[in-house]
PDB file of N, CA and C in Angstrom:
ATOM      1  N   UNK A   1     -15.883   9.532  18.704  1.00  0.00           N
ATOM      2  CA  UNK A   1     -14.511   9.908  18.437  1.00  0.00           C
ATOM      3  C   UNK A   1     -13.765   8.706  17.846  1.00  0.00           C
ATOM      4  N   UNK A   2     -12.596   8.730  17.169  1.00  0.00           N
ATOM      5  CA  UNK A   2     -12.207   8.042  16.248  1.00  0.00           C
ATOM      6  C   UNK A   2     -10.774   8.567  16.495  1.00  0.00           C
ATOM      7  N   UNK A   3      -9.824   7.258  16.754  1.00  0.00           N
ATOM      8  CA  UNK A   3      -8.313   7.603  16.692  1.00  0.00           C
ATOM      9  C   UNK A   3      -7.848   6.672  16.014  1.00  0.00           C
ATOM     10  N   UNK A   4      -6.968   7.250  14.793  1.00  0.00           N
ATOM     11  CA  UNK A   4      -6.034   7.231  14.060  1.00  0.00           C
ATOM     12  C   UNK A   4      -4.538   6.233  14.794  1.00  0.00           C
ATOM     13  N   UNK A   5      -4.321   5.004  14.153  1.00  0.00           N
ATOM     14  CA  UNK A   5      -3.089   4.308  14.773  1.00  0.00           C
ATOM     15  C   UNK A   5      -1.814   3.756  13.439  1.00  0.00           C
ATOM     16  N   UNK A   6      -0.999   4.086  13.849  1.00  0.00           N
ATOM     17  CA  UNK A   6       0.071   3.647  12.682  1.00  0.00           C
ATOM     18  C   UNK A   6       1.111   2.566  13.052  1.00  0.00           C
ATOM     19  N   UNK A   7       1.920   2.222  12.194  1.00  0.00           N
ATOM     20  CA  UNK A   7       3.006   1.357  12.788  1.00  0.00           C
ATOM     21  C   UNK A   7       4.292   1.502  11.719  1.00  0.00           C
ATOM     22  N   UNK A   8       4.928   2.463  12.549  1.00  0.00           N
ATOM     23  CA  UNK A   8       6.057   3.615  11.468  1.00  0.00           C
ATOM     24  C   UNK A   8       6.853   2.100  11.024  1.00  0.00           C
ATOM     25  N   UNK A   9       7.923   1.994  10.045  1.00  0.00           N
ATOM     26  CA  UNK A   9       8.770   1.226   9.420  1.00  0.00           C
ATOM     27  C   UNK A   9       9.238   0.280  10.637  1.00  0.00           C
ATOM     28  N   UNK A  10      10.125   0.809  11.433  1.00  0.00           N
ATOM     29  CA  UNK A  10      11.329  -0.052  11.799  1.00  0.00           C
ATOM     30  C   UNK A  10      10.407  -0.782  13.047  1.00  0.00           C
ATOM     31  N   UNK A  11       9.365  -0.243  13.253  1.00  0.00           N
ATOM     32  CA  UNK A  11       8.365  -0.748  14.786  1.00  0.00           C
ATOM     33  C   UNK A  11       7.480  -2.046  14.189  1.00  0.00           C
ATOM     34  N   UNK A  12       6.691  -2.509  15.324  1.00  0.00           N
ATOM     35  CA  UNK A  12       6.003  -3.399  15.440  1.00  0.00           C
ATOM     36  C   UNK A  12       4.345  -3.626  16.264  1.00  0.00           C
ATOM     37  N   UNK A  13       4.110  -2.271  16.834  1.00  0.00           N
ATOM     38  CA  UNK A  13       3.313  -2.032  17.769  1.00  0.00           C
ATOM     39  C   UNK A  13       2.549  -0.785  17.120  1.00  0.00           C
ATOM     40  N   UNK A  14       1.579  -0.812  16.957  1.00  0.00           N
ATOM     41  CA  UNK A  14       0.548   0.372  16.987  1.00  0.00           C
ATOM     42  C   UNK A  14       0.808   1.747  17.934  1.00  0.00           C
ATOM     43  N   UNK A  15       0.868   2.940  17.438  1.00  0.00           N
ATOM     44  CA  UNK A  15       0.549   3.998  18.349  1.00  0.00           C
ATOM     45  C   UNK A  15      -0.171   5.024  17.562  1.00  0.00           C
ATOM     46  N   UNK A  16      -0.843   5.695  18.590  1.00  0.00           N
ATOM     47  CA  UNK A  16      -1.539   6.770  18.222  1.00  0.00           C
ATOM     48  C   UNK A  16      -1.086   7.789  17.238  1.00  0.00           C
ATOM     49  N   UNK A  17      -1.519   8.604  16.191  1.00  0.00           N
ATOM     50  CA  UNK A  17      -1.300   9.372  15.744  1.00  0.00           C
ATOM     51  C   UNK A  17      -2.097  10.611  15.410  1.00  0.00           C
ATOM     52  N   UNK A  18      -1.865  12.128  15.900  1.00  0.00           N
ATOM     53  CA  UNK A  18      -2.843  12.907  15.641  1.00  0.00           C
ATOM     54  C   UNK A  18      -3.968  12.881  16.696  1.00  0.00           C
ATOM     55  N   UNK A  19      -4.587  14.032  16.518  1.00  0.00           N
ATOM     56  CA  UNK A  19      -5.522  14.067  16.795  1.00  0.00           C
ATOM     57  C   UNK A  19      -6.889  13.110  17.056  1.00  0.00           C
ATOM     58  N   UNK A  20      -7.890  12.819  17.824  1.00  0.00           N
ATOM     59  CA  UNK A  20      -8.870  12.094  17.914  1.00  0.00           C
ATOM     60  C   UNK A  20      -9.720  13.044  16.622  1.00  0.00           C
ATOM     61  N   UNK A  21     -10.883  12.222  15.845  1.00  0.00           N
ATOM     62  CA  UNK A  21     -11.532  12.757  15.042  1.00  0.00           C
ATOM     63  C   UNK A  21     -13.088  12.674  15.516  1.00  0.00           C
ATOM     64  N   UNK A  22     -14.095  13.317  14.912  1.00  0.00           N
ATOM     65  CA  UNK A  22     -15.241  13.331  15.128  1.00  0.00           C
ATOM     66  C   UNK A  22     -15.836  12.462  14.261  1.00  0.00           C
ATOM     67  N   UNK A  23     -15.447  11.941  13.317  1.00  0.00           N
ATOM     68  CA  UNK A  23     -16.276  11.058  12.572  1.00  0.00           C
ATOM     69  C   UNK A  23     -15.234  10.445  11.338  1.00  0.00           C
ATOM     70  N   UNK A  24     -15.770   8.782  11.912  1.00  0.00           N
ATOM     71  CA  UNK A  24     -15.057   7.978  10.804  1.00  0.00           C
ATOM     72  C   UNK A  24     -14.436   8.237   9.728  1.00  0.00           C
ATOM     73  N   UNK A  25     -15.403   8.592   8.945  1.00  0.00           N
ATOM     74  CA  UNK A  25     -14.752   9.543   7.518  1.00  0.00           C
ATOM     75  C   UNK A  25     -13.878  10.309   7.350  1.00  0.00           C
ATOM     76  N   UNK A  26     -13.165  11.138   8.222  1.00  0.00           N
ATOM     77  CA  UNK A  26     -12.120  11.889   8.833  1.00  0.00           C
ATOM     78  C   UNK A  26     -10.888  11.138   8.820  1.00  0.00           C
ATOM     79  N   UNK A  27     -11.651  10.352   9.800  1.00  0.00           N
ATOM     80  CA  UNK A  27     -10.431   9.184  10.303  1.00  0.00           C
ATOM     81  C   UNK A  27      -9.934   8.442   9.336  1.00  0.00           C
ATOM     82  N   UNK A  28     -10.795   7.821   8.152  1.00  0.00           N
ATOM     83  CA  UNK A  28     -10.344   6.892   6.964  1.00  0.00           C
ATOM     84  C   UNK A  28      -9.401   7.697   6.446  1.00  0.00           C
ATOM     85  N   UNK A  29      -9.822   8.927   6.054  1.00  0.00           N
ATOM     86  CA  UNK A  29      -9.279  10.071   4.947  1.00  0.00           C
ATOM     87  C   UNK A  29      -7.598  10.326   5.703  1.00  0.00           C
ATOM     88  N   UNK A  30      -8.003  10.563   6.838  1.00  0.00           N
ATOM     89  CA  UNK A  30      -6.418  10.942   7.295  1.00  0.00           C
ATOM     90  C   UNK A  30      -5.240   9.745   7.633  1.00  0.00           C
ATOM     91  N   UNK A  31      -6.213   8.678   7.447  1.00  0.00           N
ATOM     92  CA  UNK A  31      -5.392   7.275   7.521  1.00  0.00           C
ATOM     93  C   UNK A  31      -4.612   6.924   6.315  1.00  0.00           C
ATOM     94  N   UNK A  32      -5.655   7.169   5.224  1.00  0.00           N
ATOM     95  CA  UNK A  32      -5.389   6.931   4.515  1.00  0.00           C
ATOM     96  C   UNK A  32      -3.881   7.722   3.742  1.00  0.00           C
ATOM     97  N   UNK A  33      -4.334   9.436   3.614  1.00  0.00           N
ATOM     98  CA  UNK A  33      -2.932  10.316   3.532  1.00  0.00           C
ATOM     99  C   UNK A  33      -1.842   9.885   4.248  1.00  0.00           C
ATOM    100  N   UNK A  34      -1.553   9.297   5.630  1.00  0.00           N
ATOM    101  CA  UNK A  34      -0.728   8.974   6.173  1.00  0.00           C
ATOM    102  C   UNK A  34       0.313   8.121   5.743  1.00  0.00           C
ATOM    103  N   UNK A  35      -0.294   6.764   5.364  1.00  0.00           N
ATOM    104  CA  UNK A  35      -0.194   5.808   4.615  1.00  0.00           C
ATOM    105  C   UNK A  35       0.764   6.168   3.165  1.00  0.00           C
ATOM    106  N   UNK A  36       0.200   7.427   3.067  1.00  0.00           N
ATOM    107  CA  UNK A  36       0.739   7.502   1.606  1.00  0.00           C
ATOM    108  C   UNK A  36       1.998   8.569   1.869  1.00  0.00           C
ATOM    109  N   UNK A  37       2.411   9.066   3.071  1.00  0.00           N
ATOM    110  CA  UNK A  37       3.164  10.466   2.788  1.00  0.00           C
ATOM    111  C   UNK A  37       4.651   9.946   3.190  1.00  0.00           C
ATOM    112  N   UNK A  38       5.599  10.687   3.278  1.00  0.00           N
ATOM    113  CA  UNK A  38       7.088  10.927   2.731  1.00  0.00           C
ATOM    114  C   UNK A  38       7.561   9.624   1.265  1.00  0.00           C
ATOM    115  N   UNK A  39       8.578   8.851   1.765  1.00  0.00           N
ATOM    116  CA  UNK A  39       9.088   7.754   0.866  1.00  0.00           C
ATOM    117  C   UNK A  39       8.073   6.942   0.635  1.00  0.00           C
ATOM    118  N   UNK A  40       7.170   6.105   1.336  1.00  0.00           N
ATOM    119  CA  UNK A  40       6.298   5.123   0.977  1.00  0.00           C
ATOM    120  C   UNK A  40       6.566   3.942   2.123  1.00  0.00           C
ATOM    121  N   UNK A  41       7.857   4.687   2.365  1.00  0.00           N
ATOM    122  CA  UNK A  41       8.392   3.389   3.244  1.00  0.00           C
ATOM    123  C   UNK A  41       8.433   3.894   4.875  1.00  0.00           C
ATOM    124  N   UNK A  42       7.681   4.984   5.355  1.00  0.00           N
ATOM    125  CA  UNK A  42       7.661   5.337   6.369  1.00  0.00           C
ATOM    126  C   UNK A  42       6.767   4.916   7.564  1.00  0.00           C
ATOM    127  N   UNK A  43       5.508   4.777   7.157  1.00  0.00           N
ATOM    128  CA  UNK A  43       4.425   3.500   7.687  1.00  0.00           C
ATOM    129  C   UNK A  43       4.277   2.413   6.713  1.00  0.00           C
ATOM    130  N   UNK A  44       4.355   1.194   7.929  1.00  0.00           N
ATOM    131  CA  UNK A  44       3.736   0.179   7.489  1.00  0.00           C
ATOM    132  C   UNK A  44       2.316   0.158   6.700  1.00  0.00           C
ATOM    133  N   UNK A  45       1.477   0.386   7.969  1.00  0.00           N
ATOM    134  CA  UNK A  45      -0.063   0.215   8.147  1.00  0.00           C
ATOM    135  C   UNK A  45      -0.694   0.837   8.929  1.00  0.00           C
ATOM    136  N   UNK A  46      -1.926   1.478   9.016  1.00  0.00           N
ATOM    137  CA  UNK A  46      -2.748   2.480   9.510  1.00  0.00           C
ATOM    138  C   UNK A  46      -4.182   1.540  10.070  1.00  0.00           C
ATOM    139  N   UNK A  47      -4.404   2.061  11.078  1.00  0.00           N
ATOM    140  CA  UNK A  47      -5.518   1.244  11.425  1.00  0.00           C
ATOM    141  C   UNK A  47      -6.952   2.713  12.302  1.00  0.00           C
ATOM    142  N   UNK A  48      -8.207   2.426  12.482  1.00  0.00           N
ATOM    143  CA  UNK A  48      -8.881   3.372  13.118  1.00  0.00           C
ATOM    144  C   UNK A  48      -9.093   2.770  14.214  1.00  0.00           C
ATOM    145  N   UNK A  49      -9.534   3.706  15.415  1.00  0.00           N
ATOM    146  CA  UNK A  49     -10.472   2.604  16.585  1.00  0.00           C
ATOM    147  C   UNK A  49     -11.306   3.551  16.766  1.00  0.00           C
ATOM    148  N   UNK A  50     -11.881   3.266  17.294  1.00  0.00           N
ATOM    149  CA  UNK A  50     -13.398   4.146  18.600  1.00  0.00           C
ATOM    150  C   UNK A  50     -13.185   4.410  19.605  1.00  0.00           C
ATOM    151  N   UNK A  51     -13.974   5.100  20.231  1.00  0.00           N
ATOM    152  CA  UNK A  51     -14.127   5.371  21.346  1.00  0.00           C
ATOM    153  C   UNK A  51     -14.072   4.308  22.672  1.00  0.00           C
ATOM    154  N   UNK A  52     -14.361   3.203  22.415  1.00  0.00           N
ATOM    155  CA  UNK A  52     -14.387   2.165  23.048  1.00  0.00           C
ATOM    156  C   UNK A  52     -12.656   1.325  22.787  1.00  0.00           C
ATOM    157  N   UNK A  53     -11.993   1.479  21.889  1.00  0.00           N
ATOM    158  CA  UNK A  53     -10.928   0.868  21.696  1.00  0.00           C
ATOM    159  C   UNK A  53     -10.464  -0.007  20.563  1.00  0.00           C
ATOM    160  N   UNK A  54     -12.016  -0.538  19.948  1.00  0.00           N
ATOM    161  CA  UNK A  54     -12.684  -1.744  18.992  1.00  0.00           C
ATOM    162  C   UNK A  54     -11.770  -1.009  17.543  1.00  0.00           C
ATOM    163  N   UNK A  55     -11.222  -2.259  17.030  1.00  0.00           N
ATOM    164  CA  UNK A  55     -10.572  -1.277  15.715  1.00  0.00           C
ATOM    165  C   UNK A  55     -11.581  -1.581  14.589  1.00  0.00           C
ATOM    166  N   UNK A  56     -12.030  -0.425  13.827  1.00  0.00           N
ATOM    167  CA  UNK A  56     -13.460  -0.059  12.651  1.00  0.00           C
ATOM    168  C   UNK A  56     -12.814   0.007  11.183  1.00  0.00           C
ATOM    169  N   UNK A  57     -11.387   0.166  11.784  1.00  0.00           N
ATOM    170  CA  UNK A  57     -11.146  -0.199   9.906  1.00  0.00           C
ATOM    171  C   UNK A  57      -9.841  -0.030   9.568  1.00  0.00           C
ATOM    172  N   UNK A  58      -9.178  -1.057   8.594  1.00  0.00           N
ATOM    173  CA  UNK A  58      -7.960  -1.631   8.785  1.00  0.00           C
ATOM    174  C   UNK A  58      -8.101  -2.041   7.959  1.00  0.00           C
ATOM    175  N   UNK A  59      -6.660  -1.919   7.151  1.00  0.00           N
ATOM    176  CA  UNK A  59      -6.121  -2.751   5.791  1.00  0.00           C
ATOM    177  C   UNK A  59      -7.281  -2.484   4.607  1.00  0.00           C
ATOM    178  N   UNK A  60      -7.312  -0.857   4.197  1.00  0.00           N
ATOM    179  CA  UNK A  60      -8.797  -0.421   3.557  1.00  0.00           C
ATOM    180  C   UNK A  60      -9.845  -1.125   3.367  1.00  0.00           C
ATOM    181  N   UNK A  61     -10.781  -1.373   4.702  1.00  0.00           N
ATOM    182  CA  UNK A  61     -11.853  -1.664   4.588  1.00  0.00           C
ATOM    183  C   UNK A  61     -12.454  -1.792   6.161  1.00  0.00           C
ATOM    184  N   UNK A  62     -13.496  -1.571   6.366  1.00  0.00           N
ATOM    185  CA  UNK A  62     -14.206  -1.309   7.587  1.00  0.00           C
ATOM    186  C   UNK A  62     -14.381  -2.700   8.610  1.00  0.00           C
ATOM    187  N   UNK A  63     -13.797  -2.635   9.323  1.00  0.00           N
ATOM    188  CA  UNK A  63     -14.134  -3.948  10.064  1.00  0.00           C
ATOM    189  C   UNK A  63     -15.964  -4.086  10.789  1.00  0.00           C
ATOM    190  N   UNK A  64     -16.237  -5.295  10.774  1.00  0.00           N
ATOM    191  CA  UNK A  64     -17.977  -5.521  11.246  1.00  0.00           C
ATOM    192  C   UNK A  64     -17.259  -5.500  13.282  1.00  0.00           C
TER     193      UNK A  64
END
């Protein structure tokens, strides 16, 4: 499982967004739309984690 984290404009802290996903690819894809939807100026930055907590990919590109 794979959850989706954002950090809307005026914040500073990560929170969850959406649904948990079944697979990474999901998770990039809907990170990514996020990132891009209303003004531009509504999220900062989008990040994924795992199941474990470990964040897998951030600032488009997959963390090791």
């Amino acid at each position: 499982m794979f959850q989706v984290e954002l950090v809307w404009n005026r914040e500073f802290h990560f929170v969850a967004f959406g649904e948990p996903f079944e697979t990474i690819e999901q998770a990039i894809e809907f990170a990514r739309k996020t990132e891009n939807m209303g003004d531009g100026e509504s999220v900062k930055k989008t990040r994924v984690l795992n199941a474990e907590g470990k964040c897998v990919w951030a600032y488009g590109k997959r963390m090791s």
